[in-house]
Protein backbone atom coordinates (compact mmCIF):
# COMPACT_ATOMS: atom_id res chain seq x y z
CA UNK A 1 119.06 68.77 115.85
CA UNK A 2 122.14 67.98 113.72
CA UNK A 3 125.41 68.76 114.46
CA UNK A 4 125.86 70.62 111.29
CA UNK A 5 121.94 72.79 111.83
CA UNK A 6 123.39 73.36 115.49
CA UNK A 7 126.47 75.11 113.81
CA UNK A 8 124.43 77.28 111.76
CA UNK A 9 122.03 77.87 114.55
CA UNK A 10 124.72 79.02 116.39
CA UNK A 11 126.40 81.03 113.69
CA UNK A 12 123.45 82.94 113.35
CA UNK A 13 122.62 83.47 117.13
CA UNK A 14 125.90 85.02 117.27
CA UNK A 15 125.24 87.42 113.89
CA UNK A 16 121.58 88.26 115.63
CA UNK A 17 123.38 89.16 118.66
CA UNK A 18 125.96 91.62 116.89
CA UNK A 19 123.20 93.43 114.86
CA UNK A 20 121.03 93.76 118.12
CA UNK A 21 123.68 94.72 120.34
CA UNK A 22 124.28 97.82 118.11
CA UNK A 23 120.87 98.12 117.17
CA UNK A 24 118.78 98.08 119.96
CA UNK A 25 119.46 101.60 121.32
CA UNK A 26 118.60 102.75 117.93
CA UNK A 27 115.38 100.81 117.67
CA UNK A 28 114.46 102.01 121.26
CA UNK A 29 115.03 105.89 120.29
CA UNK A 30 113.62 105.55 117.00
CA UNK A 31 110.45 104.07 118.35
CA UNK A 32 110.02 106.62 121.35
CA UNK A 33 110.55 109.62 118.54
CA UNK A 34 108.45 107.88 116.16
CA UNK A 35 105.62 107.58 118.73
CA UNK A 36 105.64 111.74 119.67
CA UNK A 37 105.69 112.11 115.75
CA UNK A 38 103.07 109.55 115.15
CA UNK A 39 100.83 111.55 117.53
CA UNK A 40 101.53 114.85 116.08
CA UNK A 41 97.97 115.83 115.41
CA UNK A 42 96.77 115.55 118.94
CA UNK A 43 100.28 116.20 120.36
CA UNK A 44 99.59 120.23 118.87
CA UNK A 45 96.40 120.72 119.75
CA UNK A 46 97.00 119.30 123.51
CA UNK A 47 100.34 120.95 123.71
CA UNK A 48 99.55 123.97 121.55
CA UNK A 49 95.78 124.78 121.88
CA UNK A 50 96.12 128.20 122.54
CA UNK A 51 98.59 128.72 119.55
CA UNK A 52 96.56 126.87 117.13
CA UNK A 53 93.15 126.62 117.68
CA UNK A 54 90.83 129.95 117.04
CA UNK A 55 87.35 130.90 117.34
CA UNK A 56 85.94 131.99 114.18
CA UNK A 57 84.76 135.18 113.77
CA UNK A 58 83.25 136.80 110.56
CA UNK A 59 85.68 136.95 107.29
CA UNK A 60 89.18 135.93 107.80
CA UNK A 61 92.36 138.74 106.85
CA UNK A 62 94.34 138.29 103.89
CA UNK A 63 97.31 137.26 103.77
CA UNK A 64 98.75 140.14 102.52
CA UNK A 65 97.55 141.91 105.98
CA UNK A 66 98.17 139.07 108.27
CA UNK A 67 102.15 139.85 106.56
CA UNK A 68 102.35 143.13 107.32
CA UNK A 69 100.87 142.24 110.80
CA UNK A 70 103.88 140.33 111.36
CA UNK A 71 106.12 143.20 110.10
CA UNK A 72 104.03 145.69 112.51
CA UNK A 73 104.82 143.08 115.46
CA UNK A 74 108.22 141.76 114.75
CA UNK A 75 110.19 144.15 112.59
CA UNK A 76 113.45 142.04 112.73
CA UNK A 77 111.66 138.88 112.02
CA UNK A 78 112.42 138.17 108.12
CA UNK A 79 110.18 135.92 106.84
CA UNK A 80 110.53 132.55 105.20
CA UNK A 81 107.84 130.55 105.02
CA UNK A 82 103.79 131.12 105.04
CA UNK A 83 101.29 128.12 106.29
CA UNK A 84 97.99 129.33 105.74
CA UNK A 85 94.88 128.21 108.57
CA UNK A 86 93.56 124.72 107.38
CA UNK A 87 90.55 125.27 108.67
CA UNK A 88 87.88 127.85 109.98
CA UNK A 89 88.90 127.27 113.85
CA UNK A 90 93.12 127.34 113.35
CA UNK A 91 95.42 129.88 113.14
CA UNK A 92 97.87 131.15 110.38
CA UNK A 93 101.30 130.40 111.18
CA UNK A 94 104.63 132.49 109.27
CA UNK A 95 108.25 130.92 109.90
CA UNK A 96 110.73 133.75 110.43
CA UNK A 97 114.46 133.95 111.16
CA UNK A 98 114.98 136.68 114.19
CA UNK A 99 118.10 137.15 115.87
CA UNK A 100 119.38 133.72 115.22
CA UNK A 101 116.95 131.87 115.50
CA UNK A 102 113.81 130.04 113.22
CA UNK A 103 110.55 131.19 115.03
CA UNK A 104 106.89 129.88 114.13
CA UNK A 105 104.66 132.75 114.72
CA UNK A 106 101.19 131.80 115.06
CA UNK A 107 98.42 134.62 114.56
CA UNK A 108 94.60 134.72 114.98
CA UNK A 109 93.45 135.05 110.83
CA UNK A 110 90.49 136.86 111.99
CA UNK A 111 91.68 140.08 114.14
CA UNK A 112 95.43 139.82 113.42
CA UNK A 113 96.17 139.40 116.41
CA UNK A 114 99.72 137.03 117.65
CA UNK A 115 98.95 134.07 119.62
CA UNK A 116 102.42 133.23 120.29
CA UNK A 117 105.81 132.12 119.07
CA UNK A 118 107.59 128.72 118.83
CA UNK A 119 111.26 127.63 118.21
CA UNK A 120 110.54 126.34 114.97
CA UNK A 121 113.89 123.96 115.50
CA UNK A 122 113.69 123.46 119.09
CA UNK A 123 110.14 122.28 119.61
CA UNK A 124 109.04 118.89 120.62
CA UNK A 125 107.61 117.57 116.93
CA UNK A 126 110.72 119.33 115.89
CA UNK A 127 113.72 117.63 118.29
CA UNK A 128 111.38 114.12 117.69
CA UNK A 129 111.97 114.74 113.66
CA UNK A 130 115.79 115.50 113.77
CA UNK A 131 116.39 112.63 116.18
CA UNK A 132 114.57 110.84 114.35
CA UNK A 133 115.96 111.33 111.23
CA UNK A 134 119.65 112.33 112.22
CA UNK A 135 120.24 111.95 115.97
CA UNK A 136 120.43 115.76 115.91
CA UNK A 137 123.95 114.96 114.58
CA UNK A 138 123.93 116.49 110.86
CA UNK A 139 125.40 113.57 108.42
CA UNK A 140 127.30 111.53 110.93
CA UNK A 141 123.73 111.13 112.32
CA UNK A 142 122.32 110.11 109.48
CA UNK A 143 125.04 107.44 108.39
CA UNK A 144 124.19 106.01 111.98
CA UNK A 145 120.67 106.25 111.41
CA UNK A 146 120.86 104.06 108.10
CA UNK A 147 122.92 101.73 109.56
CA UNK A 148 120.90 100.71 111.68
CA UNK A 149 117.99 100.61 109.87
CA UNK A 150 120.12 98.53 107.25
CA UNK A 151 121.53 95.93 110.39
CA UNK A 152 117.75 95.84 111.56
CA UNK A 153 116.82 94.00 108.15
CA UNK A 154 119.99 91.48 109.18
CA UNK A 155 118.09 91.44 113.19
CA UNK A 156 115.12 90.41 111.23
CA UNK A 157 116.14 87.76 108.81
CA UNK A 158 118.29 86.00 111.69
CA UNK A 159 115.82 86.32 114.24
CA UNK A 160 113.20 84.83 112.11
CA UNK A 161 115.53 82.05 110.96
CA UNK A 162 116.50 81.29 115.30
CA UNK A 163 112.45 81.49 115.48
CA UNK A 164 111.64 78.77 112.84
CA UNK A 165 109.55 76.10 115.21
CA UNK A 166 112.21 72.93 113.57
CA UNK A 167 109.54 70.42 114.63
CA UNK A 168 108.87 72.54 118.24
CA UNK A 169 105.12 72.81 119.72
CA UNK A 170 103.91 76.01 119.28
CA UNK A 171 104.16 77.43 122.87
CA UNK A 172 107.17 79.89 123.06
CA UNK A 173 106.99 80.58 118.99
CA UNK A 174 103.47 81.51 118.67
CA UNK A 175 102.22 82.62 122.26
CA UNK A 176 104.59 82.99 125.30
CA UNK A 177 104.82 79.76 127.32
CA UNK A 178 102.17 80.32 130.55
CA UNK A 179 104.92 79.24 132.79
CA UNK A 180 107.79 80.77 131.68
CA UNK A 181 109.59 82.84 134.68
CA UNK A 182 113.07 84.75 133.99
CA UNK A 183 114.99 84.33 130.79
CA UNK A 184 113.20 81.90 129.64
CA UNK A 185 109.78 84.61 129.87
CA UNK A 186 111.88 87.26 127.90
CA UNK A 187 112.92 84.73 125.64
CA UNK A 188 109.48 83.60 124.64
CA UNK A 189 108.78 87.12 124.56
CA UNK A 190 111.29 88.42 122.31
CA UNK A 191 110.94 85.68 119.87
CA UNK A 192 106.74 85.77 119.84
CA UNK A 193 106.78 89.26 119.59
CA UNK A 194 109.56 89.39 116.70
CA UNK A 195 107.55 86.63 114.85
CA UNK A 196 104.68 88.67 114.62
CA UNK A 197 105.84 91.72 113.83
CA UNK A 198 108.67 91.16 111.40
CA UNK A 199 106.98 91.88 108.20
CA UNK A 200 105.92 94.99 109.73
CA UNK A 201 109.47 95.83 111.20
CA UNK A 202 110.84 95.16 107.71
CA UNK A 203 107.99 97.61 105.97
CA UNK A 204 109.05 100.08 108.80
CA UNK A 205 112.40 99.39 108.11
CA UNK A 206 112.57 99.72 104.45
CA UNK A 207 110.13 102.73 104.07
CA UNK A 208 112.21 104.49 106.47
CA UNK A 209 115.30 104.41 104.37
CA UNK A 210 113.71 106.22 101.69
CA UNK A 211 114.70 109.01 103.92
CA UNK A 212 118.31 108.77 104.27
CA UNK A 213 121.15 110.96 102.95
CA UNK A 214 123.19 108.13 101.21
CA UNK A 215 121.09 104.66 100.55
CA UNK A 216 117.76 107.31 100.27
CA UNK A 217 119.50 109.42 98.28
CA UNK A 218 120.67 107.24 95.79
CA UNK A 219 117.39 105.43 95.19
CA UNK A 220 115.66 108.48 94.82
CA UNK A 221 118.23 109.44 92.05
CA UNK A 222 117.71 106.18 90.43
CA UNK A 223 113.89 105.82 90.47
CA UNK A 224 112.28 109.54 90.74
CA UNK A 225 112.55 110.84 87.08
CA UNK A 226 109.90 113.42 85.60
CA UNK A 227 109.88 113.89 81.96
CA UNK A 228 112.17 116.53 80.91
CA UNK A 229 109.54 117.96 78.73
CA UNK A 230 107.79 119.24 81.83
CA UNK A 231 111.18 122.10 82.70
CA UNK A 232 111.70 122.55 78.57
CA UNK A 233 110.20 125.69 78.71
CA UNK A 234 111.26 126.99 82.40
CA UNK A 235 114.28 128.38 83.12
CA UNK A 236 115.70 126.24 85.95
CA UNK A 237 118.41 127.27 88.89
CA UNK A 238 121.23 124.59 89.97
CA UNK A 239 118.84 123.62 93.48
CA UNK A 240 116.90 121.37 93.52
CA UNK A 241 113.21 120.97 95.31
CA UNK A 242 114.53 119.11 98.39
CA UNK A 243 116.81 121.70 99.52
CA UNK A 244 113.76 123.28 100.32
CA UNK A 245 113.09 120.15 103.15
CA UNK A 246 115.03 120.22 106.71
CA UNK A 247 115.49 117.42 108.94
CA UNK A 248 113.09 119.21 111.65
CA UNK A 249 110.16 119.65 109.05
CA UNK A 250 109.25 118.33 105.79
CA UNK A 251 108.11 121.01 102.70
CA UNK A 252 108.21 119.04 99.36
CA UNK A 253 107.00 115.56 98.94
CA UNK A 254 109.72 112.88 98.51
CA UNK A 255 108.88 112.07 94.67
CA UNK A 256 110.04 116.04 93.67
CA UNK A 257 112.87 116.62 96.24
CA UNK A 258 115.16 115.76 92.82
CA UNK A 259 113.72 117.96 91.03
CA UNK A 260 114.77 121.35 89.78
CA UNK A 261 114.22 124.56 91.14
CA UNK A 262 112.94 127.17 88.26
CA UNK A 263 113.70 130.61 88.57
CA UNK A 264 111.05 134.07 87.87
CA UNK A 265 111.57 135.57 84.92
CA UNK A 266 109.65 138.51 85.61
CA UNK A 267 112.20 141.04 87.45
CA UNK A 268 114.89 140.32 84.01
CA UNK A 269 116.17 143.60 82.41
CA UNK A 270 115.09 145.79 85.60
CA UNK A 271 117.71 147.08 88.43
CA UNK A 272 120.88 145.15 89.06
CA UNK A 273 120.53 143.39 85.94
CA UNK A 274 122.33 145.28 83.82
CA UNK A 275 122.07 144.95 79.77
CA UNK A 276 118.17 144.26 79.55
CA UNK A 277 117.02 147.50 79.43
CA UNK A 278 119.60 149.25 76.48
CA UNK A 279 121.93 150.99 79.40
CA UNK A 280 124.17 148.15 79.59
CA UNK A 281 125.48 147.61 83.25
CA UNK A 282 124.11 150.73 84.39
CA UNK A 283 119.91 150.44 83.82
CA UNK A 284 118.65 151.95 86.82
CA UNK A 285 114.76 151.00 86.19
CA UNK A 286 113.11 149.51 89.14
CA UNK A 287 112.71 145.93 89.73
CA UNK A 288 108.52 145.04 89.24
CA UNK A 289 107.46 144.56 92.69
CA UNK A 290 107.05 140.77 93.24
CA UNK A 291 103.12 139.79 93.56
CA UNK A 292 101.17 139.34 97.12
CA UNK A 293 100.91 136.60 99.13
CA UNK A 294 97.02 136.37 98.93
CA UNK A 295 97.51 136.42 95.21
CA UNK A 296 99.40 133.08 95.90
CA UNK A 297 97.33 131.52 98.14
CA UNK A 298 94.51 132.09 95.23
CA UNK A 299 96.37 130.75 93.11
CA UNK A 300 96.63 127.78 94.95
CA UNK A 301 92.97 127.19 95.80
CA UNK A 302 92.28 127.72 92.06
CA UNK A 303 94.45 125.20 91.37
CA UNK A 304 92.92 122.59 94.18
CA UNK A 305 95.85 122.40 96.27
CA UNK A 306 94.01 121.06 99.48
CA UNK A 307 94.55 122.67 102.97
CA UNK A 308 97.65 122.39 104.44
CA UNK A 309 100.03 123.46 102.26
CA UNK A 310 103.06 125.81 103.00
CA UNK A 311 104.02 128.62 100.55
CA UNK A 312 108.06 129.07 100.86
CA UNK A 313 108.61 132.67 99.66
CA UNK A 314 111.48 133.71 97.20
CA UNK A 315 114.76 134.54 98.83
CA UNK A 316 116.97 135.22 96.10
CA UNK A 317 115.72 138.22 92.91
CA UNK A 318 114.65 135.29 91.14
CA UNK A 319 113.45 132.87 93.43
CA UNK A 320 110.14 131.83 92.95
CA UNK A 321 107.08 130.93 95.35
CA UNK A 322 106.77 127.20 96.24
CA UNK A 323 103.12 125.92 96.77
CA UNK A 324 103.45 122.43 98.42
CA UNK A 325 101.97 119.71 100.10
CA UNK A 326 103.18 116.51 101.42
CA UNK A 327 99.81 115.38 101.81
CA UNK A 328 98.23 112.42 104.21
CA UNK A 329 96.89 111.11 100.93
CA UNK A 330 99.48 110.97 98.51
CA UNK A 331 97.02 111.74 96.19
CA UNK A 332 96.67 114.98 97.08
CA UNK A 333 100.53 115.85 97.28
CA UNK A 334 101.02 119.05 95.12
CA UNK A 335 104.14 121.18 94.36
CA UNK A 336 103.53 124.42 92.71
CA UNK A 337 106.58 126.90 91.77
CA UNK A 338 105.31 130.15 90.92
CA UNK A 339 107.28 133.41 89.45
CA UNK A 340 107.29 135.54 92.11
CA UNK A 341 106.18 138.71 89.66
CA UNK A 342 104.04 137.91 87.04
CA UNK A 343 102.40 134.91 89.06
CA UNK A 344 102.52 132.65 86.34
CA UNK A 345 102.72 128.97 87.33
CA UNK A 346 106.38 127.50 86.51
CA UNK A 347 105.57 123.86 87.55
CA UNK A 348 102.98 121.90 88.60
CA UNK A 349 103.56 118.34 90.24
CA UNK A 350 101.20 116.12 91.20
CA UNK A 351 100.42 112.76 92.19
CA UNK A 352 99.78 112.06 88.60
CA UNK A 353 102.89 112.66 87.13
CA UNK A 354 105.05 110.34 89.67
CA UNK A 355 105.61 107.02 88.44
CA UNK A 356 105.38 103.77 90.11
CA UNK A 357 108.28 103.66 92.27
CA UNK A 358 107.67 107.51 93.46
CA UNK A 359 103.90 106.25 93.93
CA UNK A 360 104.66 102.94 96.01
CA UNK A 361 107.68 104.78 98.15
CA UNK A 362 105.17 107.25 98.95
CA UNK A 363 102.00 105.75 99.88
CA UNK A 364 104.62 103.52 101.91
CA UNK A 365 105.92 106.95 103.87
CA UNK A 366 102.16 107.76 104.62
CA UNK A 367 101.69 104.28 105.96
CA UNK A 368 104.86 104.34 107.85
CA UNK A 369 103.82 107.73 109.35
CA UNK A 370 100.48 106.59 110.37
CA UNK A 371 98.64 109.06 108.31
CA UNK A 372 96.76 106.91 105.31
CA UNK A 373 93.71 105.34 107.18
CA UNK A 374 93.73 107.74 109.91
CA UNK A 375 93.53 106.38 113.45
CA UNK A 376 93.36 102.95 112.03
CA UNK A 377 96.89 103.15 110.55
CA UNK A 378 97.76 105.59 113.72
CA UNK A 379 97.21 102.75 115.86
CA UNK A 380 98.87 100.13 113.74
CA UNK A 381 101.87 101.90 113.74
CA UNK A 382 101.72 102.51 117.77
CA UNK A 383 101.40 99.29 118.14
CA UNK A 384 104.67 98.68 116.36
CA UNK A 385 106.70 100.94 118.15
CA UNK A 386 106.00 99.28 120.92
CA UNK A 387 106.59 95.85 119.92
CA UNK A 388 109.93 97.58 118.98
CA UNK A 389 110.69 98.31 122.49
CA UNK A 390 109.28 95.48 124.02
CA UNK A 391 111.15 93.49 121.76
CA UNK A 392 114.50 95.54 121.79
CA UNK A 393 113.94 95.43 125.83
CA UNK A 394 113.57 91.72 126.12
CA UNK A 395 116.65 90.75 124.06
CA UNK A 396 118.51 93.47 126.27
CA UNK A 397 117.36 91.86 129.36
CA UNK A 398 117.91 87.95 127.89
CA UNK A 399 121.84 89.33 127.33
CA UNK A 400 122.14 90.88 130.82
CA UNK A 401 120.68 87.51 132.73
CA UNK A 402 122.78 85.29 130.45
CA UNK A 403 125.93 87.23 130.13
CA UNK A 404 128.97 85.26 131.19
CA UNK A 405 130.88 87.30 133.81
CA UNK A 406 133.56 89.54 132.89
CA UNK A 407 132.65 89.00 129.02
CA UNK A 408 130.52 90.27 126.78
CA UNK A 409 128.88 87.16 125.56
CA UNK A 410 129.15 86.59 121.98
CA UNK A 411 127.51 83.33 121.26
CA UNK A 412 130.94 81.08 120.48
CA UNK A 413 131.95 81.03 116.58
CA UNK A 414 131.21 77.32 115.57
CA UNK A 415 134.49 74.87 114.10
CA UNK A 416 134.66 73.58 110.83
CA UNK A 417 131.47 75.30 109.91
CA UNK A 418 131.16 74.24 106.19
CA UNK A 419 129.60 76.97 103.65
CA UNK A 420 125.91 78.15 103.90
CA UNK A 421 124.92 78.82 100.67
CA UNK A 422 121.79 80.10 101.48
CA UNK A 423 123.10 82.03 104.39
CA UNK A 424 125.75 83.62 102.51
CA UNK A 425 123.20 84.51 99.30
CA UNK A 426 121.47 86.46 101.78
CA UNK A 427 124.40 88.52 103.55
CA UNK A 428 126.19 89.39 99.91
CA UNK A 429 122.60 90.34 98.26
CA UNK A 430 121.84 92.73 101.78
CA UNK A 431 125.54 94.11 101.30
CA UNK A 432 125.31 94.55 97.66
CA UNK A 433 121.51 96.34 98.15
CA UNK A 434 122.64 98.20 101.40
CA UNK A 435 126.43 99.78 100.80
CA UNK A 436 126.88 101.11 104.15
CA UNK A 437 125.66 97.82 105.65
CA UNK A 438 128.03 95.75 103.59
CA UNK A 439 131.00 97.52 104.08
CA UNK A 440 130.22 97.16 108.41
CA UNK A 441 129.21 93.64 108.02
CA UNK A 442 132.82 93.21 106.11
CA UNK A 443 134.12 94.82 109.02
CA UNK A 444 132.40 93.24 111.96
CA UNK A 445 133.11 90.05 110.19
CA UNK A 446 136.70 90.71 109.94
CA UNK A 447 137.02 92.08 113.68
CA UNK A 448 135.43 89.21 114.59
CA UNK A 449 137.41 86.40 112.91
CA UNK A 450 140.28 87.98 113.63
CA UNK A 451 139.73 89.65 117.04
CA UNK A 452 137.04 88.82 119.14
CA UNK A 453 136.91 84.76 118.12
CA UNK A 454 140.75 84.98 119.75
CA UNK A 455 139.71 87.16 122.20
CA UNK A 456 137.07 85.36 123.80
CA UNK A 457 138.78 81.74 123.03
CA UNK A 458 135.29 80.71 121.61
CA UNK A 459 134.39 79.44 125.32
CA UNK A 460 130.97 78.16 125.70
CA UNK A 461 128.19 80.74 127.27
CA UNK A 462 127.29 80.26 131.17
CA UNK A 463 123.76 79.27 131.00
């Protein structure tokens, strides 16, 4: 190998070792939360059985009456959210705030009957989705989260390029070497596993940053646009659809979280409304009362919303109803806003009206999640997680045997390195496409030019 490939070889062994030194805790905790979440379906019923699973027995309650169940049972509880059973055999489930806290109250749709309550933030699925998504941390949380997601693409691209056979046999870059023993077997694991799997990292990666509050939020802003025709006639609020979503559980899909929230109509000119009914600020006539539950969830099965939907329930006088579904087939996502007194549907959303970008982002969240093909894609995606903590593990344990003593172990920083075009091309586009990454890759570089290549002297690594 050349003097001047050694240099770059080196350069990036040493900008691979940054990005996995900070991002291999992240990787390790991201797959272990991704795995519980992955599993959810046969996490709740093994977990949960006896909170979710019923025995059917002649013509299920409405909704209405499973409602007022809830008010007989919990008369504090103010509820928030309604998921009806999706199917014969499970139970109905309201989310209600009660002294402080978000419970999940799960009760038998046939005799009315509770089955049991659930911290709605402090369950397992729940703690898996806000570590997941924000280390349980609020926005500093999710800054970290897209950071390293956004250093994992720079892992990638320099572990493939310290991968690259140069003229090498294939033993240690396509299958571990049979005789490798101590660094040299974690080596030849880190790099065959990485080699494998970094398309699918990368997918993971990507799709996964969708999600976040700043990169996320900004390509959602740019790329998720809905003709405005389709609010013309609807009296809108200043919220939008997403506000509706929480980091512990998802409501709307990702394609209408930037969407407006309309408002009902129907209560206008009645009590504390003043001026619509000819008695300026003092009309006294009653508010219409708002329409049932069961009336929405008919509305939704006439519509063919699939099972599994949520119904959020107004909070505000003219809050509306929200039908949705963030469906395992995007095809069958659905978000329905409906005026809370006359019924009358405000907005409909469906996989039809999202365009490209929306459609692509989301069929890529369904894959990511392991939900598209079933236990095909379930399985796919284990399988990645793991590689991600094989492969975080292995590099971890290839720094501890090599470390130098009393160092850290930063691969030297090479002399008279002359510019890499194509090394360069690819850090500026990755800064320019990631913000948050390029600003920390401005500052690790500048920390380490100026800090830790003094520091450490550039001395050679103990092998």
């Amino acid at each position: 190998m050349s003097d001047r490939r050694v240099s770059f070889y080196t350069l990036a062994w040493r900008w691979h070792f940054y990005a996995g030194l900070f991002v291999a805790p992240f990787m390790m905790l991201l797959a272990l939360t991704g795995l519980v979440y992955l599993f959810k379906p046969q996490l709740d019923l093994w977990l949960d059985a006896e909170l979710r699973v019923v025995a059917p027995a002649g013509p299920a309650l409405s909704a209405d009456a499973l409602l007022a169940r809830v008010g007989e049972l919990r008369p504090a509880a103010q509820v928030s959210k309604y998921l009806p059973p999706p199917a014969a055999d499970r139970s109905a489930e309201f989310v209600a705030s009660e002294d402080g806290r978000e419970l999940s109250l799960f009760l038998d749709p046939y005799r009315g009957t509770l089955l049991g309550t659930q911290d709605a933030r402090y369950n397992l699925q729940a703690v898996a989705r806000a570590l997941h998504g924000e280390l349980m941390l609020g926005t500093p949380g999710d800054r970290l989260v897209e950071l390293a997601a956004g250093w994992g693409v720079v892992l990638t691209v320099s572990g493939l390029y310290l991968w690259w056979p140069r003229g090498r046999g294939l033993r240690g870059v396509l299958w571990p070497r049979l005789n490798a023993r101590g660094r040299l077997f974690w080596r030849d694991l880190h790099a065959v596993l990485g080699a494998w799997g970094a398309l699918l990292l990368l997918f993971m990666l990507l799709t996964g940053m969708t999600w976040t509050g700043f990169w996320g939020k900004a390509f959602a802003g740019a790329w998720n646009h809905f003709p405005a025709a389709m609010w013309d006639a609807v009296p809108t609020s200043g919220a939008q659809a997403g506000s509706l979503n929480r980091v512990e559980a998802q409501t709307v899909p990702w394609p209408v979280e930037n969407t407006p929230l309309p408002v009902s109509t129907g209560h206008a000119g009645h009590a504390g409304h003043g001026g619509g009914d000819g008695h300026g600020d003092h009309g006294h006539e009653p508010a219409p009362p708002r329409i049932g539950l069961q009336a929405v969830v008919e509305r939704a099965a006439a519509a063919g919303v699939v099972p599994g939907y949520s119904i959020t329930l107004p909070v505000a006088a003219d809050g509306v109803y929200t039908v949705a579904i963030f469906a395992d087939d995007p095809r069958d996502d659905a978000t329905l806003h409906l005026d809370a007194y006359t019924g009358a549907v405000l907005a409909d959303v469906r996989w039809r009206d999202y365009g490209a970008v929306a459609r692509t982002v989301e069929t890529g969240v369904m894959l990511h999640e392991g939900k598209l093909f079933g236990p095909l894609n379930q399985a796919l995606m284990a399988v990645v997680c793991l590689a991600i903590l094989l492969g975080s593990a292995s590099g971890l344990a290839m720094w501890w045997l090599r470390r130098p003593q009393g160092r850290l172990g930063v691969p030297p920083l090479p002399h008279g390195l002359p510019l890499w075009k194509g090394g360069v091309a690819i850090i500026v586009a990755l800064g320019l496409l990631f913000p948050l990454v390029g600003a920390s890759l401005l500052a690790v570089w500048a920390l380490d030019r100026l800090v830790l290549a003094r520091l450490a002297g550039n001395r050679p690594l103990a092998e």
